[in-house]
N, C-alpha and C. Protein backbone atom coordinates (compact mmCIF):
# COMPACT_ATOMS: atom_id res chain seq x y z
N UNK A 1 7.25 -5.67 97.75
CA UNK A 1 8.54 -5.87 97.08
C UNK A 1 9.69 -5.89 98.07
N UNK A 2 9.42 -5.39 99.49
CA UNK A 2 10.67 -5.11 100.27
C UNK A 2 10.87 -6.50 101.02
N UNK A 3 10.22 -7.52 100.43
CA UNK A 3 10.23 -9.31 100.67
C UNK A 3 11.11 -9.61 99.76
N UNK A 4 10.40 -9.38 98.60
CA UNK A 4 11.09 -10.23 97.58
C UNK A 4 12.53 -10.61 97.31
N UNK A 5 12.81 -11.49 96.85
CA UNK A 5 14.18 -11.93 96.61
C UNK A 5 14.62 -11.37 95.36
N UNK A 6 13.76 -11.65 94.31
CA UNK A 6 13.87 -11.68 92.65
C UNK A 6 12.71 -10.38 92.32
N UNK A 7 13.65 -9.55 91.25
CA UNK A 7 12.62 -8.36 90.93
C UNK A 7 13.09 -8.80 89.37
N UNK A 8 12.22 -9.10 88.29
CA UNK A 8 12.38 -8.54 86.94
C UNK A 8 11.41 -7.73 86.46
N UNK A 9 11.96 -7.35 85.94
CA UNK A 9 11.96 -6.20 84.79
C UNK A 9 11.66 -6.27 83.16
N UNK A 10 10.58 -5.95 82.89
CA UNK A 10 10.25 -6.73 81.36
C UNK A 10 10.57 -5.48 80.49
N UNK A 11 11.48 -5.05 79.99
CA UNK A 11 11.26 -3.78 78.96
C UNK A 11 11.32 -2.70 78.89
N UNK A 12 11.59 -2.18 80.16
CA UNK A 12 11.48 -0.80 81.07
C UNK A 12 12.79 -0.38 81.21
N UNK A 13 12.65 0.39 80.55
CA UNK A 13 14.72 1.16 80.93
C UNK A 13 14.82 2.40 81.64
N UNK A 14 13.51 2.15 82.20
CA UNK A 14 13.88 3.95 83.58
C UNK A 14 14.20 5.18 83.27
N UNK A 15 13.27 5.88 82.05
CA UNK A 15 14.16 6.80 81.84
C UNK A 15 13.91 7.84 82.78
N UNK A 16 14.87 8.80 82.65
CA UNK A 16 14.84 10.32 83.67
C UNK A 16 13.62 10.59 83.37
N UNK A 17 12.75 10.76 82.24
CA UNK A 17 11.58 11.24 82.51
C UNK A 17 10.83 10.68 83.07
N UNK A 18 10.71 9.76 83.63
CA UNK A 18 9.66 8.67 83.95
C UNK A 18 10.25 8.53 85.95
N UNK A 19 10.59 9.69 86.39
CA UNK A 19 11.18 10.15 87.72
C UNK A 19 10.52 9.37 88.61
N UNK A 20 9.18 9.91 88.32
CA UNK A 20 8.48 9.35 89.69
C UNK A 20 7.98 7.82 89.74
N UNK A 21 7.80 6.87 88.43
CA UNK A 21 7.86 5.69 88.74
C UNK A 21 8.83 5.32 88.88
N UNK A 22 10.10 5.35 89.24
CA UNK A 22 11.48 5.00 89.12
C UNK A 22 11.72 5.04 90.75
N UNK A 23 11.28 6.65 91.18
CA UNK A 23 10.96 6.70 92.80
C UNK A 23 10.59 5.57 93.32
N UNK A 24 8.88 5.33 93.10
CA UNK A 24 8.32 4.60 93.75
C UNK A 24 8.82 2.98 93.86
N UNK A 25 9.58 2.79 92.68
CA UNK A 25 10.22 1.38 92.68
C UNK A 25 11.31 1.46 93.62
N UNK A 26 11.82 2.31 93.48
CA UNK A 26 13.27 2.53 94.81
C UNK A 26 12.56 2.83 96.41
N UNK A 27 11.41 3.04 96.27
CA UNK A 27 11.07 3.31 97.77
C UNK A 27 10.07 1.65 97.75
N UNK A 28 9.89 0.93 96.68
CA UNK A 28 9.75 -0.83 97.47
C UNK A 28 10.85 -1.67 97.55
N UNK A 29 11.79 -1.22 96.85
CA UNK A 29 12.92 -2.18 96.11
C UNK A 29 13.68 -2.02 97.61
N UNK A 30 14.53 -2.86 97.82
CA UNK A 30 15.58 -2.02 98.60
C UNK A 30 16.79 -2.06 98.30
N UNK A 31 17.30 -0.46 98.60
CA UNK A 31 18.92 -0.21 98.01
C UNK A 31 19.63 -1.02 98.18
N UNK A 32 20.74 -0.97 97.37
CA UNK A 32 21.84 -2.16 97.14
C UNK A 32 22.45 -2.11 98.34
N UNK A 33 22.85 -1.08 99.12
CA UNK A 33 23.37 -1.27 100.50
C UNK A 33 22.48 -1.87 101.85
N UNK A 34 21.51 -2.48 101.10
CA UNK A 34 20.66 -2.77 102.65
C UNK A 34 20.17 -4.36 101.70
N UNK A 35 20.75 -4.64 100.40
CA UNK A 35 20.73 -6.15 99.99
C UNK A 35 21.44 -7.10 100.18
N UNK A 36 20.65 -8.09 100.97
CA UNK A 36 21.50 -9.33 101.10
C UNK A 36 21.50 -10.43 100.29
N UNK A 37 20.37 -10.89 99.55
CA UNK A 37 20.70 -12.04 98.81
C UNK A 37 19.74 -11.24 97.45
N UNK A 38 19.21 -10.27 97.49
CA UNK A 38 18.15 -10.00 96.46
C UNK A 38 19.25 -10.26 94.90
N UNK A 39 17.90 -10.53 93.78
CA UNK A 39 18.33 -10.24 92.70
C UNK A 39 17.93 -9.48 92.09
N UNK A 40 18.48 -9.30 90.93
CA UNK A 40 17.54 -8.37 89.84
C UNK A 40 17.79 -9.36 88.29
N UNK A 41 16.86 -9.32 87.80
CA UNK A 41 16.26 -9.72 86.43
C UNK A 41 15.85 -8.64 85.31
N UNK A 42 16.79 -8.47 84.16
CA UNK A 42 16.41 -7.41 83.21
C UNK A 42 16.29 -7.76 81.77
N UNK A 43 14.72 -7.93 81.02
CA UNK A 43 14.30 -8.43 80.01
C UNK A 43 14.28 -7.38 78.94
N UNK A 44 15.10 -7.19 78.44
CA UNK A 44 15.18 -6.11 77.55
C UNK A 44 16.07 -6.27 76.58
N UNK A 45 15.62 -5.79 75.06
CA UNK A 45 16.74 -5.35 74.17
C UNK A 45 18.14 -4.39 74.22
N UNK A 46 17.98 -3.56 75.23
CA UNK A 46 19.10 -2.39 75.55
C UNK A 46 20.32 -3.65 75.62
N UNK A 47 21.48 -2.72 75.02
CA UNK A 47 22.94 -3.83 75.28
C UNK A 47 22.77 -3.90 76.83
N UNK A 48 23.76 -5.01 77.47
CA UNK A 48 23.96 -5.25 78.57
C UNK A 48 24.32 -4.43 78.98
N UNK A 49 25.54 -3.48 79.04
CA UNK A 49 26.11 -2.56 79.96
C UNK A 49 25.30 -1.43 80.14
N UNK A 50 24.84 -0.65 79.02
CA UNK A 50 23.69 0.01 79.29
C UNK A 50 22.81 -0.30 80.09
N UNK A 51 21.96 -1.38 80.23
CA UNK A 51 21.05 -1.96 80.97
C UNK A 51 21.40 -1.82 82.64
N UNK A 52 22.49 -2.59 82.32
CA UNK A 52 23.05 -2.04 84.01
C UNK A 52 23.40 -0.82 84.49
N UNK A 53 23.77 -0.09 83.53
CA UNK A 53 24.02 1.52 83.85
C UNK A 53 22.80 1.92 84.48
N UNK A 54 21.79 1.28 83.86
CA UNK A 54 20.32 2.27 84.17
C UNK A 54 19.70 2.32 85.28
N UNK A 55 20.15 0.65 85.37
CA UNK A 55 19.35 -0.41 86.75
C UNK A 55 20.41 0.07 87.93
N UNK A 56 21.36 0.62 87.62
CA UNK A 56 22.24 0.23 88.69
C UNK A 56 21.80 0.60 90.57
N UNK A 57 21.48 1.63 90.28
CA UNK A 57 21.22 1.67 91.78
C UNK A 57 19.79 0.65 92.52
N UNK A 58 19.51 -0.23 91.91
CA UNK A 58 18.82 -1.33 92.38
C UNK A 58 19.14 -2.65 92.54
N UNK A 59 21.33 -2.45 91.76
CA UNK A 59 21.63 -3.67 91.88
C UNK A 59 22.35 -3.61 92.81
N UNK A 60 22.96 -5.35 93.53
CA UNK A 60 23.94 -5.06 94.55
C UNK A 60 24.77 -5.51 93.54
N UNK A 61 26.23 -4.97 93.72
CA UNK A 61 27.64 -5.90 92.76
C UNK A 61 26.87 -6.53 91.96
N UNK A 62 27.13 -8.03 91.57
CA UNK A 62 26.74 -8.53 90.45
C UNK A 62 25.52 -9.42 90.58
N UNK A 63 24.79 -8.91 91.35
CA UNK A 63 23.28 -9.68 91.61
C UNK A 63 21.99 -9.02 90.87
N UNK A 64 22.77 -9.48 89.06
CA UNK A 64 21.68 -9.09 87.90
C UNK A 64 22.28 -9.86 86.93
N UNK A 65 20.92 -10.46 86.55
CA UNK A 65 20.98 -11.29 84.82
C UNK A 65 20.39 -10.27 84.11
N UNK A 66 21.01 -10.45 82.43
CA UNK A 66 20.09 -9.63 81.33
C UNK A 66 19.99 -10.43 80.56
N UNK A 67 18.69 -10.23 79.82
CA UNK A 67 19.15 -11.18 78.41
C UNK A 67 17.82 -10.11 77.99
N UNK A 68 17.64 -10.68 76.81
CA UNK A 68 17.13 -9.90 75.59
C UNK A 68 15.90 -10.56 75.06
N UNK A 69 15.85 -11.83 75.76
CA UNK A 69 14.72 -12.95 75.23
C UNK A 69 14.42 -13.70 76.32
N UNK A 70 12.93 -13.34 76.67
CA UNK A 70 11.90 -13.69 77.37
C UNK A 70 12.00 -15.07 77.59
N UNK A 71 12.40 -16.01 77.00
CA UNK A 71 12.16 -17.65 76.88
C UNK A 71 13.79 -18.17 77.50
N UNK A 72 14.83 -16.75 77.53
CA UNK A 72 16.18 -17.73 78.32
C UNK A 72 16.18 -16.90 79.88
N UNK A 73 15.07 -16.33 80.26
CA UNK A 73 14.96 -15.25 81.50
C UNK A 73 14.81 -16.75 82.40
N UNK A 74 14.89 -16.30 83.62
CA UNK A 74 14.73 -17.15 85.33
C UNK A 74 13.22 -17.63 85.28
N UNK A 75 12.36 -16.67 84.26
CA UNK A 75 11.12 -16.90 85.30
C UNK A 75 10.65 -17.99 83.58
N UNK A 76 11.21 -18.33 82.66
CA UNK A 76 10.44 -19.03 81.45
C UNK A 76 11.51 -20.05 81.78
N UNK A 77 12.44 -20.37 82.29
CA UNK A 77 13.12 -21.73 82.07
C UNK A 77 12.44 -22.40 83.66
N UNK A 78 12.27 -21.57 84.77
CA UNK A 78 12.02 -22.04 85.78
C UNK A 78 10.28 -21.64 86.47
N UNK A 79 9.23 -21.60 85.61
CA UNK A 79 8.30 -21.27 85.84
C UNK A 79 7.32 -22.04 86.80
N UNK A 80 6.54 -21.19 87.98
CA UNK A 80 5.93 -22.00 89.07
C UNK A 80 7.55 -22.10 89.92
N UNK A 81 8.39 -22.24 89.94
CA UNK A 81 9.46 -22.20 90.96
C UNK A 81 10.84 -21.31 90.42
N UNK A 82 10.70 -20.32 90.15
CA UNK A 82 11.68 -19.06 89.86
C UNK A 82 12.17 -19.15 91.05
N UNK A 83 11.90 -18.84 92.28
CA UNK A 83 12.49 -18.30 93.47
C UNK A 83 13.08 -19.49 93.91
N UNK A 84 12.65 -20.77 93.97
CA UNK A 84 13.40 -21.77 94.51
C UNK A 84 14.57 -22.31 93.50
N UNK A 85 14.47 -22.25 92.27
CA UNK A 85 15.53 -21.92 91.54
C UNK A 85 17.01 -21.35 91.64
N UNK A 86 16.27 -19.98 92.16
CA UNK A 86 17.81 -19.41 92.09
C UNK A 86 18.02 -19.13 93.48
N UNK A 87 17.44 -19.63 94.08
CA UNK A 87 17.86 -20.01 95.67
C UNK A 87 18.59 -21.35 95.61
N UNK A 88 18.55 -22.35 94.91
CA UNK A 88 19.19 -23.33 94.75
C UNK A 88 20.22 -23.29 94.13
N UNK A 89 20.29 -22.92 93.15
CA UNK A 89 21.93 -22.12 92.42
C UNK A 89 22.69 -21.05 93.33
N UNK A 90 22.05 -19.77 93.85
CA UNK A 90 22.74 -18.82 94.55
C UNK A 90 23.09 -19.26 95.87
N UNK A 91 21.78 -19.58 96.46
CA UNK A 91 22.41 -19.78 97.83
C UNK A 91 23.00 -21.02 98.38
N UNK A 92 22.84 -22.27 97.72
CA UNK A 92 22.69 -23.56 98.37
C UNK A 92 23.93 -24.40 97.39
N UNK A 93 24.52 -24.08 96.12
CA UNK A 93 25.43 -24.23 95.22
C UNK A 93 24.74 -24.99 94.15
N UNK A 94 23.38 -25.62 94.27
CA UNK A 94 22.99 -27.02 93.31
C UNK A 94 22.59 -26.30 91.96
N UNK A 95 22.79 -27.59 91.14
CA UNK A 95 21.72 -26.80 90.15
C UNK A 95 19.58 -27.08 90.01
N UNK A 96 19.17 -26.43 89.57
CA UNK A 96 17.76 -27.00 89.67
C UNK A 96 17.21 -27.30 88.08
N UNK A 97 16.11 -28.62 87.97
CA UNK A 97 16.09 -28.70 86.91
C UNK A 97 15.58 -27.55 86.21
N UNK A 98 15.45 -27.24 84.87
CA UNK A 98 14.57 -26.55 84.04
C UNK A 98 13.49 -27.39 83.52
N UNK A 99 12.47 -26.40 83.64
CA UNK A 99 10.89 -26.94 82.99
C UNK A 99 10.78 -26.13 81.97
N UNK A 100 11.55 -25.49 81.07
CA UNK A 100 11.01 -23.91 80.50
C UNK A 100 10.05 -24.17 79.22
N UNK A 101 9.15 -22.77 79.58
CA UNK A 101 7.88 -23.08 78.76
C UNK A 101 8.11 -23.46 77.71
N UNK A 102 7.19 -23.27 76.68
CA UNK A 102 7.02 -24.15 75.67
C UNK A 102 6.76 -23.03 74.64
N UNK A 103 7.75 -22.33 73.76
CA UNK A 103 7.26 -21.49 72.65
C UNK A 103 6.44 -21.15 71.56
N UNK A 104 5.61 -20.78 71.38
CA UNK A 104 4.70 -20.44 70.54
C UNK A 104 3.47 -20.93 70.96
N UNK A 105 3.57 -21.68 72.52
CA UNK A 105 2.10 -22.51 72.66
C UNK A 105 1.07 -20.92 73.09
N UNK A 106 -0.11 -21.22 72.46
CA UNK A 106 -1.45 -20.98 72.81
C UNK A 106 -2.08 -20.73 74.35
N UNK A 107 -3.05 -19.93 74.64
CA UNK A 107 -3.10 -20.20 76.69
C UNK A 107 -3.84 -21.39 76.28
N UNK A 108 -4.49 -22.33 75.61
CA UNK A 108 -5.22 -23.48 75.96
C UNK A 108 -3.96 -24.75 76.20
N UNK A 109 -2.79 -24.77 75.55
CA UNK A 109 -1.57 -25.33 75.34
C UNK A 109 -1.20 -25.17 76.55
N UNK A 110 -0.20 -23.98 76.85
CA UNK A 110 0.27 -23.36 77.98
C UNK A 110 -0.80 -24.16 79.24
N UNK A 111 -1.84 -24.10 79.45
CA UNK A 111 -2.91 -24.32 80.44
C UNK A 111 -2.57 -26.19 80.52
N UNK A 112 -2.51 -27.02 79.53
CA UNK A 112 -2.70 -28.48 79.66
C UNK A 112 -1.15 -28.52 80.26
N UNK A 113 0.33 -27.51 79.44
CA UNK A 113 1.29 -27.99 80.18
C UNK A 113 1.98 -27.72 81.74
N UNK A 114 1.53 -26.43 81.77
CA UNK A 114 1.32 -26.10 83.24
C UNK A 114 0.76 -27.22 84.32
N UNK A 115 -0.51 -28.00 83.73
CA UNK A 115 -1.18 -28.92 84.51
C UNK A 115 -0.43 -30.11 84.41
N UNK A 116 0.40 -30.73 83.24
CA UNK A 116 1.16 -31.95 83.40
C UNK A 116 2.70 -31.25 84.37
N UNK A 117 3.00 -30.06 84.31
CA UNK A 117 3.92 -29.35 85.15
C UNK A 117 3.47 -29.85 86.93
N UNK A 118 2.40 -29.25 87.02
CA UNK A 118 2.08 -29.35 88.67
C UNK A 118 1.77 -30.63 88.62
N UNK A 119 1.32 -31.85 88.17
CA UNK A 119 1.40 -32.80 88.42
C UNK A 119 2.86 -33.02 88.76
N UNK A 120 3.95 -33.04 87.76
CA UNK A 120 5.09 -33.46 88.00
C UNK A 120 5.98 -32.98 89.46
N UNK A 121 5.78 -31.49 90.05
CA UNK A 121 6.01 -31.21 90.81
C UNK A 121 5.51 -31.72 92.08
N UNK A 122 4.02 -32.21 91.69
CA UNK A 122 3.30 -32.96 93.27
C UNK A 122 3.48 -33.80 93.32
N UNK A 123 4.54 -34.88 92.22
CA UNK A 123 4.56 -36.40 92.32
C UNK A 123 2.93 -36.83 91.70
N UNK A 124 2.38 -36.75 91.31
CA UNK A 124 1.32 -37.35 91.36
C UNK A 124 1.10 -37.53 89.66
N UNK A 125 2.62 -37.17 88.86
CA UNK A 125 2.44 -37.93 87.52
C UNK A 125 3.21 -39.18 87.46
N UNK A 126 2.77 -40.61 87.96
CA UNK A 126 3.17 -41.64 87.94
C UNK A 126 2.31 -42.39 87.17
């Protein structure tokens, strides 16, 4: 994790009791004072400000999205390229397209569009 660019978070609101996994995420994560481009991603029902209250010492300033629904998160609109995504929005100014999954599909569904997905990404759906 002390690579990563993008950390989300599916559901997990850190509580005080839950000390020592909270530790161990702060001893891969790295503190907001030693972040340079990292983000954070938080998938949860908790209101926003709460959410950030909780997360906070894993965020830098404002390098965190929340939302509440799995299907408008970084990693379902931009799936197979999350990280080049918001490397293309954050760091580089562009926007990148969205591929975002496909709701209510099935893994046999999910599996055929994923595969017309990586085609499209390799060029090789012509």
């Amino acid at each position: 994790m002390n690579n990563a660019c993008i950390l989300t978070i599916f559901g997990y609101g850190a509580p005080a009791t839950d000390g020592e996994a909270v530790e161990l995420l702060q001893t891969a994560w790295p503190s907001p004072e030693k972040q340079k481009a990292q983000w954070v991603e938080l998938i949860n029902v908790t209101p926003k400000d709460e959410l950030r209250e909780q997360w906070k010492s894993f965020i830098f300033s404002h390098h965190a999205d929340t939302t509440s629904d799995f299907y408008e998160s970084r990693i379902a609109r931009h799936p197979r390229r999350t990280g080049e995504a918001w490397a293309a929005t954050h760091l580089f100014a562009m926007c990148e397209d969205e591929h975002p999954l496909p709701k209510d599909a099935d893994f046999p569904q999910l599996w055929a569009w994923f595969g017309e997905l990586r085609k499209y990404e390799d060029g090789t759906n012509q």
